[in-house]
C-alpha atoms as a PDB file:
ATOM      1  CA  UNK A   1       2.392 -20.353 -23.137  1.00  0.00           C
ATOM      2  CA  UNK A   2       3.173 -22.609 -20.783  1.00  0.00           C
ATOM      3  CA  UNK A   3       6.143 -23.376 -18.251  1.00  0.00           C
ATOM      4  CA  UNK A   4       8.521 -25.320 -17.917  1.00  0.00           C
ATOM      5  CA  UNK A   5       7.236 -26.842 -14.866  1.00  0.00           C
ATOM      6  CA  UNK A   6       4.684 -29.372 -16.486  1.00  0.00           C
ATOM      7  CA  UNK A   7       3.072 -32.872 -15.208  1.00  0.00           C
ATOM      8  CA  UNK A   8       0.158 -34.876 -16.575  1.00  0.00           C
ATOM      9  CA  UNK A   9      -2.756 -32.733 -15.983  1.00  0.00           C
ATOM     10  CA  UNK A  10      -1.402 -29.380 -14.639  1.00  0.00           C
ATOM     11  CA  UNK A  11       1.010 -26.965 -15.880  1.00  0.00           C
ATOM     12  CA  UNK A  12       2.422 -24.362 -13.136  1.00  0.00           C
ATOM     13  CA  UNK A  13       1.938 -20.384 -14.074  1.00  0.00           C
ATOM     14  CA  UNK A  14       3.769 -17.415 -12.528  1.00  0.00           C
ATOM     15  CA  UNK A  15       1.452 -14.654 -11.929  1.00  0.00           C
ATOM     16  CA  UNK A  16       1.415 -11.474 -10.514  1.00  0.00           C
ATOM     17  CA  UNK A  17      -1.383 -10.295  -7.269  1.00  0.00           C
ATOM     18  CA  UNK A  18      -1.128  -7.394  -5.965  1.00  0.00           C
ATOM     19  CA  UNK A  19      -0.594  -7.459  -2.251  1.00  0.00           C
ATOM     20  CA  UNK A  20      -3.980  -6.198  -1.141  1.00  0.00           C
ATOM     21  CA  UNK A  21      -5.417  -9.213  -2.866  1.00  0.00           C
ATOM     22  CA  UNK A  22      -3.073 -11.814  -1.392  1.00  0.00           C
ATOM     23  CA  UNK A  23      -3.967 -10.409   1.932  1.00  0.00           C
ATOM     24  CA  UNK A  24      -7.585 -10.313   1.671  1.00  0.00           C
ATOM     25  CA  UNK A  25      -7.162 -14.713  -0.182  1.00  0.00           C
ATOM     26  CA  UNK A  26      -5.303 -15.201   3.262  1.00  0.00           C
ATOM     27  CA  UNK A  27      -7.427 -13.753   5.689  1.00  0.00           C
ATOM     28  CA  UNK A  28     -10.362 -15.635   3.751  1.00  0.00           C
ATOM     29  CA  UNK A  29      -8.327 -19.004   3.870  1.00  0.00           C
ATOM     30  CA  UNK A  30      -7.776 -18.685   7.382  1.00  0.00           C
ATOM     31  CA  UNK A  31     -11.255 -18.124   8.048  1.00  0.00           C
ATOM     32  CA  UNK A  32     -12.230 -21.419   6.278  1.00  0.00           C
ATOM     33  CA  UNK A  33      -9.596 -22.902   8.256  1.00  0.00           C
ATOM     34  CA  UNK A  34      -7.864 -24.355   4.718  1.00  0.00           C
ATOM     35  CA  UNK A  35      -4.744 -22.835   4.371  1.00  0.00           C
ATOM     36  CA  UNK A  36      -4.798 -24.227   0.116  1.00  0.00           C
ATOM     37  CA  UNK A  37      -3.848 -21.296  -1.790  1.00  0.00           C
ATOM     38  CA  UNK A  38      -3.799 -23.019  -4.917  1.00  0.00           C
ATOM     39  CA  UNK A  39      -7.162 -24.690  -4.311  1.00  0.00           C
ATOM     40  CA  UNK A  40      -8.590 -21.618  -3.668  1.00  0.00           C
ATOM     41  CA  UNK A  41      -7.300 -19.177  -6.607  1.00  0.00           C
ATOM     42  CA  UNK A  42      -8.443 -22.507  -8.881  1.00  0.00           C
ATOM     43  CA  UNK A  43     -12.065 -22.588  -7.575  1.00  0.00           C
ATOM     44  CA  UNK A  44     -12.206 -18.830  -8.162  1.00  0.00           C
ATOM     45  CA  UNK A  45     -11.062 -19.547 -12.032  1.00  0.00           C
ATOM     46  CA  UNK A  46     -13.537 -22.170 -11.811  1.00  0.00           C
ATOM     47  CA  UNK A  47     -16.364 -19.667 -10.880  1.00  0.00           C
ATOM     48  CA  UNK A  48     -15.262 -17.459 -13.358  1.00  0.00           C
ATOM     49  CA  UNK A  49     -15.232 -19.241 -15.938  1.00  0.00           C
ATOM     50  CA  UNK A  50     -18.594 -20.846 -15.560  1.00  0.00           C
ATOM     51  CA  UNK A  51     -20.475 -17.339 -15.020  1.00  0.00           C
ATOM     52  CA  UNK A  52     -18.604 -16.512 -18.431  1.00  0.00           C
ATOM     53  CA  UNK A  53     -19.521 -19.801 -20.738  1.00  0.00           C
ATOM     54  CA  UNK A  54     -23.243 -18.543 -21.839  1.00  0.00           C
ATOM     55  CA  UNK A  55     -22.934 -19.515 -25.570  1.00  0.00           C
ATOM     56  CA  UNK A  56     -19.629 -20.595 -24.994  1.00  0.00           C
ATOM     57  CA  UNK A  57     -18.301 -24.205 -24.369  1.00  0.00           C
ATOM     58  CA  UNK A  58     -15.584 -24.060 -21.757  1.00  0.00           C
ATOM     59  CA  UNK A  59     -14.770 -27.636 -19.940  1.00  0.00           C
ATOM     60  CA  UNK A  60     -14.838 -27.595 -16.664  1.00  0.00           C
ATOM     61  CA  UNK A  61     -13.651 -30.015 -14.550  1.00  0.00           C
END
């Protein structure tokens, strides 16, 4: 289920936030000072997905 965008190691995804969220991402990127929207939403997955993997095996990287 992938795009059609698609280099060696990542694959671009449309997705839907609703605009409460995207607010509250920016306000939280501009008080980092990192203004990395795609950094950020990936570290979240990241998170996610490692309180998640008990019993599971998920890769991280």
């Amino acid at each position: 289920m992938s795009s059609k965008n698609r280099t060696r190691r990542t694959t671009t995804r449309n997705i839907r936030f609703p605009n409460q969220m995207i607010e509250q991402i920016n306000i939280a990127l501009d008080l980092k000072g990192s203004g990395n929207f795609s950094a950020w939403v990936i570290e979240a997955c990241r998170r996610r997905l490692s309180t998640e993997s008990s019993g599971m095996n998920y890769i991280i990287k």
